[in-house]
N, C-alpha and C. Protein backbone atom coordinates (compact mmCIF):
# COMPACT_ATOMS: atom_id res chain seq x y z
N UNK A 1 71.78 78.67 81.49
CA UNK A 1 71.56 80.11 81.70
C UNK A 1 71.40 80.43 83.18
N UNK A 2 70.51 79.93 84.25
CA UNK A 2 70.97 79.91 85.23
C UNK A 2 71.50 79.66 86.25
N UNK A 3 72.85 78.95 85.63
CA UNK A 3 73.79 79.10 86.15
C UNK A 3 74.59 79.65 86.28
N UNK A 4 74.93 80.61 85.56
CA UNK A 4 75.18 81.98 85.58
C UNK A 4 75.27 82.93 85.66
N UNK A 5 73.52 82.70 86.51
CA UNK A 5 72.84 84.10 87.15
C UNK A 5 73.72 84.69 88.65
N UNK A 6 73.97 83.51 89.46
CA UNK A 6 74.12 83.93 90.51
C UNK A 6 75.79 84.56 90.62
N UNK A 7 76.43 84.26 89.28
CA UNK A 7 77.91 84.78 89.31
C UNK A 7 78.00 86.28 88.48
N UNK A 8 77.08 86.20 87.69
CA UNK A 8 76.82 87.89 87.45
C UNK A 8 75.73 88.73 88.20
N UNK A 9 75.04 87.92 89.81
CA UNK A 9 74.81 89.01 90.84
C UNK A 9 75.92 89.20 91.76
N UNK A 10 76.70 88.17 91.70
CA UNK A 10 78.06 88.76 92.82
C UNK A 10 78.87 89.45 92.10
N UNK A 11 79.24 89.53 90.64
CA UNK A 11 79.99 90.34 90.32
C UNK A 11 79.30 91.77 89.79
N UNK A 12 78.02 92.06 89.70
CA UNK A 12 77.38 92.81 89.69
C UNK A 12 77.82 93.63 90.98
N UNK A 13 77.22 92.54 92.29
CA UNK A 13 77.33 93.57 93.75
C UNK A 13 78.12 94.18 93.91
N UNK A 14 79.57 93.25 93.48
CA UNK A 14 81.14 93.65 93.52
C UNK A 14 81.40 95.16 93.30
N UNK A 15 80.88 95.03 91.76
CA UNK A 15 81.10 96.40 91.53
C UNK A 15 80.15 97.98 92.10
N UNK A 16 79.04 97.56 92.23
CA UNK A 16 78.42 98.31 92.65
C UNK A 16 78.85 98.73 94.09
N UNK A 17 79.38 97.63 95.05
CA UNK A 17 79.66 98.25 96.64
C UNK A 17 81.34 98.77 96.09
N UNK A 18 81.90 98.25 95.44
CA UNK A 18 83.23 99.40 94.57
C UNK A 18 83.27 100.98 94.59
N UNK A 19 81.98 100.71 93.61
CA UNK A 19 81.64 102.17 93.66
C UNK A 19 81.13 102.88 94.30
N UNK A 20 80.29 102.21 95.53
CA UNK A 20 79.61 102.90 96.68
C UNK A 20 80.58 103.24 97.92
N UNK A 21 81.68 102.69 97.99
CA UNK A 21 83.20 103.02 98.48
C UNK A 21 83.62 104.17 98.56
N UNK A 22 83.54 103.95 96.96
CA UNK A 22 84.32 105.24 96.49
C UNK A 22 83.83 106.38 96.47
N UNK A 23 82.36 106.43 96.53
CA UNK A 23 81.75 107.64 96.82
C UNK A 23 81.78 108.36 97.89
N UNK A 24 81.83 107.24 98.91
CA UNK A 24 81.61 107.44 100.16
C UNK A 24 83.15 108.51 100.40
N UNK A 25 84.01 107.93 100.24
CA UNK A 25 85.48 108.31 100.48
C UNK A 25 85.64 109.82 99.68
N UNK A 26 85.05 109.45 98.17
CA UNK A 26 85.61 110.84 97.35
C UNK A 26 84.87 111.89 97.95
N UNK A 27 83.96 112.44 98.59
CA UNK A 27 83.75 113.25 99.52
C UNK A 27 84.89 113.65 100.30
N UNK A 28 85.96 113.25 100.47
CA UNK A 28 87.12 113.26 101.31
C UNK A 28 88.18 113.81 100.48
N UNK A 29 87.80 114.38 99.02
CA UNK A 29 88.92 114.77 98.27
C UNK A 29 89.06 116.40 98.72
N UNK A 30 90.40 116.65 99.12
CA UNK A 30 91.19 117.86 99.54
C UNK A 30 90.62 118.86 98.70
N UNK A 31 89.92 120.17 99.54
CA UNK A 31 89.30 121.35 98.28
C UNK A 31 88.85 120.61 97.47
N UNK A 32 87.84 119.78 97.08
CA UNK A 32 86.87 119.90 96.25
C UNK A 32 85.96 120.67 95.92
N UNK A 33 85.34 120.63 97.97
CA UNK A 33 83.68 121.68 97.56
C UNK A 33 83.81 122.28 98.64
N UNK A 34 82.73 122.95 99.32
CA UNK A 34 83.17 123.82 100.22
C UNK A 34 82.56 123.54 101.64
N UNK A 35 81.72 122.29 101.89
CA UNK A 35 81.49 121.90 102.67
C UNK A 35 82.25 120.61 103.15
N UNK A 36 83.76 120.75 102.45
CA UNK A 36 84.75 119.84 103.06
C UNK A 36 84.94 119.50 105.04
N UNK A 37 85.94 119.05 105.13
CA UNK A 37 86.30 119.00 106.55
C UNK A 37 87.12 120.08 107.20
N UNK A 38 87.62 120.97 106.36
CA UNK A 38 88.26 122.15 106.82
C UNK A 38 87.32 122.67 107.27
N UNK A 39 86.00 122.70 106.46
CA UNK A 39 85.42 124.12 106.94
C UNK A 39 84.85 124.08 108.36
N UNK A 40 84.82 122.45 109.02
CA UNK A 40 84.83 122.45 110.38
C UNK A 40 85.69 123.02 111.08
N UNK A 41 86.62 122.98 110.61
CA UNK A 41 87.70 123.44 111.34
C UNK A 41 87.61 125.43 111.64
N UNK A 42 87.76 125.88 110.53
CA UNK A 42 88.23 126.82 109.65
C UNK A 42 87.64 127.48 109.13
N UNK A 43 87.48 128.44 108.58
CA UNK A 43 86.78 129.66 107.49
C UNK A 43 88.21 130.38 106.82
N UNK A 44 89.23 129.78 106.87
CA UNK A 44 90.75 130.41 106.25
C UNK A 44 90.64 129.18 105.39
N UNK A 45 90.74 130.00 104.40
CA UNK A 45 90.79 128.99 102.91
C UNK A 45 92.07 127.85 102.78
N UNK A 46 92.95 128.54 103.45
CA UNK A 46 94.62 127.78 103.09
C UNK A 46 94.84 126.84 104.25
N UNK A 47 94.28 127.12 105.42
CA UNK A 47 94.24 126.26 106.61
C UNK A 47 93.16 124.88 106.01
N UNK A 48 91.97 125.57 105.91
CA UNK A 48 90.91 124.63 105.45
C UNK A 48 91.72 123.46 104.50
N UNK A 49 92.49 123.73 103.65
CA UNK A 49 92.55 122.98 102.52
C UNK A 49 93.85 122.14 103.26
N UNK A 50 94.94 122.88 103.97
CA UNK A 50 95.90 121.94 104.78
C UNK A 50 95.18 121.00 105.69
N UNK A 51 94.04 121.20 106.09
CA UNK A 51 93.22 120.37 107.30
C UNK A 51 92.92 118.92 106.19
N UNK A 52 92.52 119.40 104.99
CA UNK A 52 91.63 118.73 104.49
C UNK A 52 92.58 117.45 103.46
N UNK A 53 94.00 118.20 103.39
CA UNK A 53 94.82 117.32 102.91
C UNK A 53 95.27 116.64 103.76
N UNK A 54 95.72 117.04 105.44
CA UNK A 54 95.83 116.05 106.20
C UNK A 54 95.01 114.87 106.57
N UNK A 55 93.53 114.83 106.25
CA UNK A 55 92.77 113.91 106.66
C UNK A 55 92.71 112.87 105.48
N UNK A 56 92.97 113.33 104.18
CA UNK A 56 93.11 112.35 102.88
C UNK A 56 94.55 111.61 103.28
N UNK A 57 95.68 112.34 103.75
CA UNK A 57 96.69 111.17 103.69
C UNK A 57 96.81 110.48 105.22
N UNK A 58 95.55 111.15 105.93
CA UNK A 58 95.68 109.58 107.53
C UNK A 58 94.77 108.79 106.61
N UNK A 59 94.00 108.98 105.63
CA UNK A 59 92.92 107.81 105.35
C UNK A 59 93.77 106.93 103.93
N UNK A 60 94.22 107.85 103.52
CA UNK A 60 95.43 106.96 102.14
C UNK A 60 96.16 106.15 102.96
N UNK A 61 96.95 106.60 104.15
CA UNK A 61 98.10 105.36 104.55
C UNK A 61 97.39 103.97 105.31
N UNK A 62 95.80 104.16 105.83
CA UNK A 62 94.99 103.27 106.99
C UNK A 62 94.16 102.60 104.75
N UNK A 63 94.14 103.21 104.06
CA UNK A 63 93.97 102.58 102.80
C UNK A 63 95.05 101.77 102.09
N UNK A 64 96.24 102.02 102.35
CA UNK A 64 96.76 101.70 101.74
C UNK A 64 97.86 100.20 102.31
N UNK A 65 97.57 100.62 103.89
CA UNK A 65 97.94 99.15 104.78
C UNK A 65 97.03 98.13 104.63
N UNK A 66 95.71 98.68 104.18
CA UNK A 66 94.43 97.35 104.12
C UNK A 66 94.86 96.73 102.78
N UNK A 67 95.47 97.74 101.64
CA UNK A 67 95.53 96.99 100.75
C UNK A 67 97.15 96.95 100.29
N UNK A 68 97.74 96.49 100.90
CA UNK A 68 99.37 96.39 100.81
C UNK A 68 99.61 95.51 99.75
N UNK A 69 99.05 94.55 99.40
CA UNK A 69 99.42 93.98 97.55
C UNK A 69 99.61 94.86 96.79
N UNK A 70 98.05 95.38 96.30
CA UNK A 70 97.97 96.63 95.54
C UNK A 70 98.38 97.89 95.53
N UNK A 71 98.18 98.17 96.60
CA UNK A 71 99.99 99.16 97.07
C UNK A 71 101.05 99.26 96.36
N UNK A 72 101.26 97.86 96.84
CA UNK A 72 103.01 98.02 96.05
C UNK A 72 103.49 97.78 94.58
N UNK A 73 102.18 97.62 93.67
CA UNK A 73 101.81 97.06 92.83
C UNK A 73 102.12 98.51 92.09
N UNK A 74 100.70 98.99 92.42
CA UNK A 74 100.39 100.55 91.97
C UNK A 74 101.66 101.38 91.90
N UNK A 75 102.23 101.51 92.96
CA UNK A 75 103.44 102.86 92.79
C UNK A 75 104.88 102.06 93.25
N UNK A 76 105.00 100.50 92.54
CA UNK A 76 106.02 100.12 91.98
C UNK A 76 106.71 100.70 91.46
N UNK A 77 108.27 100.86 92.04
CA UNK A 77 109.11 101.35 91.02
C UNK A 77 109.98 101.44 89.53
N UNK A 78 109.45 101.84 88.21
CA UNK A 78 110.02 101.76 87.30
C UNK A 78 110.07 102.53 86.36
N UNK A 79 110.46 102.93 85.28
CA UNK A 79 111.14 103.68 84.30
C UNK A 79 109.66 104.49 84.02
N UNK A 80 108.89 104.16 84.54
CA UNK A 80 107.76 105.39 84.37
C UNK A 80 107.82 106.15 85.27
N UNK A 81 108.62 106.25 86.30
CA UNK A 81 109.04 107.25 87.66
C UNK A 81 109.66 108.00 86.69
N UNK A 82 110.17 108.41 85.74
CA UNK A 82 111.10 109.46 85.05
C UNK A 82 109.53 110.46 84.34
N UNK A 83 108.51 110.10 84.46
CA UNK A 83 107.30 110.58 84.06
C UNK A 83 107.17 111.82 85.35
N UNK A 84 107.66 111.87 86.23
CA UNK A 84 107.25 113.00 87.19
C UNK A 84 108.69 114.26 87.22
N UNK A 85 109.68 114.07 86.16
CA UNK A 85 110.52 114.87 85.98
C UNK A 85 109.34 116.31 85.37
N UNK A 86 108.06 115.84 84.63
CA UNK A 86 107.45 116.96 84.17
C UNK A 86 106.89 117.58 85.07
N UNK A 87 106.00 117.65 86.18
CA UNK A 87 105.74 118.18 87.18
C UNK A 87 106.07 118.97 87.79
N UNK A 88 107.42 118.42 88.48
CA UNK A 88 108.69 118.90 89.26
C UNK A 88 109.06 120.14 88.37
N UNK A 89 109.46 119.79 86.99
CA UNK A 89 109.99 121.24 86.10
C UNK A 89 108.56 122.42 86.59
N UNK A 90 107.38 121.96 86.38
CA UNK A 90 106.21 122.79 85.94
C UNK A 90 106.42 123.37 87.66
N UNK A 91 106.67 122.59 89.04
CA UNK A 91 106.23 123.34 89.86
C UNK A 91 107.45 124.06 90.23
N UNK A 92 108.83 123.86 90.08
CA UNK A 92 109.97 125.22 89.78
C UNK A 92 109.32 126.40 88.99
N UNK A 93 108.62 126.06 87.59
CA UNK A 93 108.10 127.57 86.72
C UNK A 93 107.03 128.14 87.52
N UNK A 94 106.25 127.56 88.19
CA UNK A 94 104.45 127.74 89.07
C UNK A 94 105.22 129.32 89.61
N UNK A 95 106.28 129.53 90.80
CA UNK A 95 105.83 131.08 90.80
C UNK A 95 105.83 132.04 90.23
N UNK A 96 106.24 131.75 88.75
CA UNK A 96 106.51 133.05 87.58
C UNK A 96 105.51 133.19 86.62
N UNK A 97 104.00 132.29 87.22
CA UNK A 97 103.02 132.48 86.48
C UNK A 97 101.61 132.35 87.62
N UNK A 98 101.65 131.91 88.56
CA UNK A 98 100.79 131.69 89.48
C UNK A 98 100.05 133.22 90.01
N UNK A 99 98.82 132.65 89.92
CA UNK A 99 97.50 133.97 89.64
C UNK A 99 96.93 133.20 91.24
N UNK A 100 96.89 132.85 92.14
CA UNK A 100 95.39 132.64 92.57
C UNK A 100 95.68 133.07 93.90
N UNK A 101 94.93 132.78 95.10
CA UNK A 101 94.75 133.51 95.77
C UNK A 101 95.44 132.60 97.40
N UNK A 102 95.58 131.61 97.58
CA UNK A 102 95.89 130.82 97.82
C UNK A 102 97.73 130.57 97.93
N UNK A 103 98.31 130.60 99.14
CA UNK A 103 99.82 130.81 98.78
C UNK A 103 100.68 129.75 97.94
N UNK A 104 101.54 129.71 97.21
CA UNK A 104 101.71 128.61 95.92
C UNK A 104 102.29 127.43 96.24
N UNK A 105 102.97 127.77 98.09
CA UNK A 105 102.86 126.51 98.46
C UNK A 105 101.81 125.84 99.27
N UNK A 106 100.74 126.37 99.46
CA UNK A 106 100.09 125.45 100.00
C UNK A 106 99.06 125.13 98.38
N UNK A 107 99.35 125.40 97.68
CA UNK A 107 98.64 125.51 96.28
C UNK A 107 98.86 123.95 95.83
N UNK A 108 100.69 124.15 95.97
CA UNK A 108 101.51 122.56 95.57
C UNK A 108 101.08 121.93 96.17
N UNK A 109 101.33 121.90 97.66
CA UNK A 109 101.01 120.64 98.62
C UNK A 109 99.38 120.00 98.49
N UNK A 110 98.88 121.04 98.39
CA UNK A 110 97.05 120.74 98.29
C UNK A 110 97.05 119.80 97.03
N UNK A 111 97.67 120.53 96.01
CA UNK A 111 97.51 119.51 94.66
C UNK A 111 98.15 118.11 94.69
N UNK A 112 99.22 118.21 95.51
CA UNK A 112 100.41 116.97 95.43
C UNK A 112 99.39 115.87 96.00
N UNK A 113 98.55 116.37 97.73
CA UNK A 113 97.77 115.07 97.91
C UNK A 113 96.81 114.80 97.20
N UNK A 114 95.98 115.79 96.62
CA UNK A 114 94.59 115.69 95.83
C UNK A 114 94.71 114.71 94.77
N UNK A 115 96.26 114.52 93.94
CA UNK A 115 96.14 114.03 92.80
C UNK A 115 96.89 112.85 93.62
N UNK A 116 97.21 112.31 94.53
CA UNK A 116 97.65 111.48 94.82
C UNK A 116 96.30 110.41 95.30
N UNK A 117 95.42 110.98 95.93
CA UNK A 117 94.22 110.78 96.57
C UNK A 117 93.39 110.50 95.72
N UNK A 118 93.32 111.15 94.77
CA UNK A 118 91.94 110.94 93.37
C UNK A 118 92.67 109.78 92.31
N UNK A 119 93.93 109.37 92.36
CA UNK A 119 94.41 108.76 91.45
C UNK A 119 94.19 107.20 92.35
N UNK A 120 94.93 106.93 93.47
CA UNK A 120 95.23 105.98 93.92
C UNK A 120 93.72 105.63 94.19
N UNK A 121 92.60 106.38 94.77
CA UNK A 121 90.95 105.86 95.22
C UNK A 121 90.33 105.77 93.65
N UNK A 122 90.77 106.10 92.46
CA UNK A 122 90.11 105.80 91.60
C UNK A 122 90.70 104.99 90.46
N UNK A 123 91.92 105.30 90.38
CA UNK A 123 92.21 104.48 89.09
C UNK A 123 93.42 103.68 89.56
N UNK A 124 93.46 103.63 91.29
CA UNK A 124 94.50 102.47 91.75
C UNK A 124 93.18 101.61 92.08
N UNK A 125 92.50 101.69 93.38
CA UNK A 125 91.52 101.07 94.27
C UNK A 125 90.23 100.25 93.26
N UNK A 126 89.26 102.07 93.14
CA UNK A 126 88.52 101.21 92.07
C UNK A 126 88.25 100.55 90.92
N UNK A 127 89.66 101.00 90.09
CA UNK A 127 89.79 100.11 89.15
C UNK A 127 90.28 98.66 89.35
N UNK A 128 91.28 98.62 90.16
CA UNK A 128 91.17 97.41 91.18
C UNK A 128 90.46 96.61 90.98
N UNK A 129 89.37 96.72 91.85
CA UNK A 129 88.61 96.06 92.76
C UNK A 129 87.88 95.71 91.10
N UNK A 130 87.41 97.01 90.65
CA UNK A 130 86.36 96.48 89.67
C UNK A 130 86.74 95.82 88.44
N UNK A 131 88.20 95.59 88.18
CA UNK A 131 89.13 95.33 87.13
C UNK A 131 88.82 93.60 87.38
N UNK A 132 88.31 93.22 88.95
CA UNK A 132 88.27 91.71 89.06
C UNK A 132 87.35 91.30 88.60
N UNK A 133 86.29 91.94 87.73
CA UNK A 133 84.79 91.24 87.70
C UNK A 133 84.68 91.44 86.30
N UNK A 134 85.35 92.77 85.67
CA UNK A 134 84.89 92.90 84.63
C UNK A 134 85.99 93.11 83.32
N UNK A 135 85.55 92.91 82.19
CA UNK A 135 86.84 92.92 80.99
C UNK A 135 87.38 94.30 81.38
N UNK A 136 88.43 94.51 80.16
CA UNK A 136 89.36 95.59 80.61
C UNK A 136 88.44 96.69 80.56
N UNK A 137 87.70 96.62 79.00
CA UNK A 137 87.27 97.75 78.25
C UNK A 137 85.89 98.33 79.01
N UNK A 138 85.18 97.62 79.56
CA UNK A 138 84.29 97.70 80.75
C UNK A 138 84.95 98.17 82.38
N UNK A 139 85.92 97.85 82.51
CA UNK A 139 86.21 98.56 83.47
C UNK A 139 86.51 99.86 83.15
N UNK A 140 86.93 100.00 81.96
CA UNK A 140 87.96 101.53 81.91
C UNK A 140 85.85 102.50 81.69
N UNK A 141 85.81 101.49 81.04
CA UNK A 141 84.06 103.01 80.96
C UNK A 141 83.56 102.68 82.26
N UNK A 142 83.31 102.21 83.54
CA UNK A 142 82.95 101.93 84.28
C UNK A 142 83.40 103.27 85.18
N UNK A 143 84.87 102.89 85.38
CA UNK A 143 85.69 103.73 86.00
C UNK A 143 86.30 105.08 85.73
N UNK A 144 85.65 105.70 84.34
CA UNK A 144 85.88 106.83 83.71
C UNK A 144 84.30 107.61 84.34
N UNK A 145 83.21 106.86 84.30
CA UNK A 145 81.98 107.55 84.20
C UNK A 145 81.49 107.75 85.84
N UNK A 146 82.46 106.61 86.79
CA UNK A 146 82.51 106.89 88.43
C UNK A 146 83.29 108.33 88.31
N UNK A 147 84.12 108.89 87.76
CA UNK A 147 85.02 109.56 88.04
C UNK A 147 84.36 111.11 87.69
N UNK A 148 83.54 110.85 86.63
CA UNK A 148 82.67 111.74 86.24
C UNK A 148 81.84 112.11 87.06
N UNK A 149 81.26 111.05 87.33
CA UNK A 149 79.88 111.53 88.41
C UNK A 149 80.33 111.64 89.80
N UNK A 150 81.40 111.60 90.20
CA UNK A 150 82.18 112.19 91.31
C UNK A 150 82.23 113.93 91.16
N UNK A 151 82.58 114.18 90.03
CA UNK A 151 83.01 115.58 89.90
C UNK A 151 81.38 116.05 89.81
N UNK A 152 80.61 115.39 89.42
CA UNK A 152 79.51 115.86 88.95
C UNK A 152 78.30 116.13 89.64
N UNK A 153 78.44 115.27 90.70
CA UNK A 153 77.41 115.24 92.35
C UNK A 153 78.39 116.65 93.17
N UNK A 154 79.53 116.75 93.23
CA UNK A 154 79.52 117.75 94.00
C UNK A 154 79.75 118.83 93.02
N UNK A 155 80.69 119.01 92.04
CA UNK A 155 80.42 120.46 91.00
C UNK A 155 79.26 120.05 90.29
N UNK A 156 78.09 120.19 90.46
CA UNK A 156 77.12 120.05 89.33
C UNK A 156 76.88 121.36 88.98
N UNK A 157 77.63 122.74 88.64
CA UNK A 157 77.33 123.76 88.23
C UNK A 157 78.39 123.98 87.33
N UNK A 158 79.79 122.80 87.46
CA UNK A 158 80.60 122.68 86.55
C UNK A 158 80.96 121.56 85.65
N UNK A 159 80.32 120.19 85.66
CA UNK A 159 80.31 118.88 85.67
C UNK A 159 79.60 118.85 85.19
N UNK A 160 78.07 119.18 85.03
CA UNK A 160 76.77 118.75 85.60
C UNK A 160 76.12 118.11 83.72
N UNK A 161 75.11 117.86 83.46
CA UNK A 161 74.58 117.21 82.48
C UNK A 161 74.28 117.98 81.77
N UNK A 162 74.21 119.36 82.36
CA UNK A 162 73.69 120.69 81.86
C UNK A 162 75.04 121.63 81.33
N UNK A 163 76.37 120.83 81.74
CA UNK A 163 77.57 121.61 81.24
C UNK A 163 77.98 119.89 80.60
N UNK A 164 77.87 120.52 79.01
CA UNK A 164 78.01 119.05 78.24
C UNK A 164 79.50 118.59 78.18
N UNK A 165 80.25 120.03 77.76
CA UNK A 165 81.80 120.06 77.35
C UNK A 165 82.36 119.75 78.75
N UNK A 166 82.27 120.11 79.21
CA UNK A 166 83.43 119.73 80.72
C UNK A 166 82.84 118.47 80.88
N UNK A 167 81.70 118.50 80.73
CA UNK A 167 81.27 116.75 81.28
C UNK A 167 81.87 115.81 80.67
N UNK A 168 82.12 116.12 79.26
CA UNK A 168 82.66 115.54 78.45
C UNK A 168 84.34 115.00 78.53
N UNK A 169 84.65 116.04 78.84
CA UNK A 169 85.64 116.55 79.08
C UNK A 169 86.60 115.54 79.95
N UNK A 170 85.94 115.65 81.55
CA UNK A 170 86.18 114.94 82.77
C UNK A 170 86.03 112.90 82.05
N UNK A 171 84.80 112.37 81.68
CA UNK A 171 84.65 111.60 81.08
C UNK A 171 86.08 111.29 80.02
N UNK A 172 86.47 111.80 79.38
CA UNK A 172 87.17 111.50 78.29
C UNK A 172 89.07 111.63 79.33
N UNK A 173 88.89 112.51 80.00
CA UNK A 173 90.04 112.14 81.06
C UNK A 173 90.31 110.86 81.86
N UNK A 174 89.18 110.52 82.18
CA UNK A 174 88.67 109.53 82.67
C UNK A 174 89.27 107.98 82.16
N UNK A 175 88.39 108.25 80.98
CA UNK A 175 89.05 107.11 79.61
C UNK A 175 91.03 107.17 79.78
N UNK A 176 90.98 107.96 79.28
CA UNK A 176 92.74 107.75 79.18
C UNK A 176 93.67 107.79 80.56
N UNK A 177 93.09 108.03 81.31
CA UNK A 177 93.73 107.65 82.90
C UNK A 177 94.06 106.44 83.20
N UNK A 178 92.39 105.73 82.89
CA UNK A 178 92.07 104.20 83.48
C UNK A 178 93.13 103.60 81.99
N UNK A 179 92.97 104.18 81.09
CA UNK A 179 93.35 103.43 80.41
C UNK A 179 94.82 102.76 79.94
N UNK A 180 95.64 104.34 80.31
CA UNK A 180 97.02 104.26 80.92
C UNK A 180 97.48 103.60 82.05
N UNK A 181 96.74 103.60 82.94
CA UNK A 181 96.55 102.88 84.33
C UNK A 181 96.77 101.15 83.67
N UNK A 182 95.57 100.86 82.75
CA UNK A 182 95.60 99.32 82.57
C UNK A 182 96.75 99.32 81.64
N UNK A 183 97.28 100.21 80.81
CA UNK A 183 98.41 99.35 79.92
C UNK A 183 99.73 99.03 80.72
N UNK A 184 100.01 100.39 81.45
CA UNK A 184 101.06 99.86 82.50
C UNK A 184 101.05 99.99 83.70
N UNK A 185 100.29 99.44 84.40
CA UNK A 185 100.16 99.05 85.53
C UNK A 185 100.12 99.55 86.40
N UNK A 186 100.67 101.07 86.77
CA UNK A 186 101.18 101.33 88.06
C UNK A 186 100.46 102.93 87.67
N UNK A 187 100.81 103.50 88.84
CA UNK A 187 100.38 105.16 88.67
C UNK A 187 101.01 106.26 88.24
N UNK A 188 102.12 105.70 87.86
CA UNK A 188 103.20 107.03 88.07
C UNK A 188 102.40 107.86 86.94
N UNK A 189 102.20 107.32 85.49
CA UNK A 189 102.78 108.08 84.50
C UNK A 189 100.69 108.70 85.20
N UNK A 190 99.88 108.10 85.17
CA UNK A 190 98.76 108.80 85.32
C UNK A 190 98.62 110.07 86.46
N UNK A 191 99.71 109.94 87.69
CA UNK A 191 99.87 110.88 88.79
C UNK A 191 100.62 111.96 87.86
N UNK A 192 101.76 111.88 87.27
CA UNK A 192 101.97 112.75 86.69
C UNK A 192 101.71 113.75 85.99
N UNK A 193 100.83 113.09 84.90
CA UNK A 193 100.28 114.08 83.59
C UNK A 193 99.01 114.78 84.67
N UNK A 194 98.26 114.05 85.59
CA UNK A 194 97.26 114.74 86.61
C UNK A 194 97.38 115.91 86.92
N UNK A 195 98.94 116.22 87.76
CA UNK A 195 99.49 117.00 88.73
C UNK A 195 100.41 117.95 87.96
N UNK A 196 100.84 117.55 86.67
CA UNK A 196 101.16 118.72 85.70
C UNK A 196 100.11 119.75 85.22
N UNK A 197 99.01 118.94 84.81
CA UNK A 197 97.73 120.22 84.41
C UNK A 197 97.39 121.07 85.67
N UNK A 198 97.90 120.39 86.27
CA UNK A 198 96.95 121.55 87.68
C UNK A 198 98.30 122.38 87.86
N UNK A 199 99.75 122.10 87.94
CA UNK A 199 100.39 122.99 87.96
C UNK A 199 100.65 123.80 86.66
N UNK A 200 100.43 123.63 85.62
CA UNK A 200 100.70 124.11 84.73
C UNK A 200 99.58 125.21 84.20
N UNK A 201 98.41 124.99 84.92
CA UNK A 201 97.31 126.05 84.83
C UNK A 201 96.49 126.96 85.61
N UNK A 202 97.60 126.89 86.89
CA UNK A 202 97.63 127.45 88.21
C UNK A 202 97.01 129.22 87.96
């Protein structure tokens, strides 16, 4: 028995500095909250959010050279690339239904890095990292309930413990992300279905 102790405190730590990563970073997701990095910049909502997508993809490509295995792993090319034909259709229909306030291309572009950024730091990176320590089915609740309490530390007025259904909600997205993520490997089909709901409910 203890010999075993000291390999489930390193894979314990593992995961825990995983997720302390990722916290650190998801603060860095494009328009999340409103004390982003635009608003250093900026008080123009559409500038703010271009500022804020530029700083997610200098930190995705300086992320994604540290981890160049998993890189090429993740957004490998294959027959699940025909999974972003839905998107593409949804963001041709986006100006014949688009309500918000925000111009619809910086609407796209904001979404294109956000879901590129929230997919690859959570269900490329930290599932990753934490996929090395722990079974599948433990990673995927691991990495569904980080993803939750991401949304949930900064929307806690929409996330929060006190909003059960969306909590729920985010959680159960969560599940089938990571979980699509582990059956086939790569991101496409999870970047896709991501970046369709947000265009499709623009």
């Amino acid at each position: 028995m203890t010999d075993l102790a000291p390999d489930r405190r390193v894979r314990g730590g593992t995961v825990v500095a995983a997720c302390a990563a990722w916290v650190v970073l998801w603060w860095l997701t494009p328009g999340l909250h409103a004390r982003g990095a635009g608003s250093l910049v900026t008080d123009d909502d559409a500038t703010s959010v271009l500022v804020e997508s530029a700083v997610a993809l200098v930190v995705l490509a300086a992320l994604a050279v540290a981890h160049r295995g998993v890189t090429r792993s993740l957004l490998a090319p294959s027959r699940a690339c025909w999974a972003y034909v839905l998107p593409a259709a949804l963001a041709i229909a986006l100006p014949f239904h688009y309500g918000l306030a925000l111009p619809v291309g910086v609407y796209v572009a904001w979404m294109a890095v956000s879901v590129l950024w929230q997919q690859y730091l959570t269900f490329g990176l930290l599932q990753h990292h934490v996929g090395r320590r722990l079974s599948t089915p433990w990673t995927i609740v691991v990495v569904a309930v980080v993803f939750w309490a991401g949304h949930a530390w900064v929307l806690p007025d929409r996330f929060g413990l006190d909003q059960p259904v969306p909590a729920l909600g985010i959680v159960a997205l969560g599940v089938a992300l990571a979980t699509i993520r582990a059956r086939l490997g790569t991101l496409h089909v999870p970047m896709a279905l991501h970046l369709a709901f947000y265009l499709a409910f623009a």
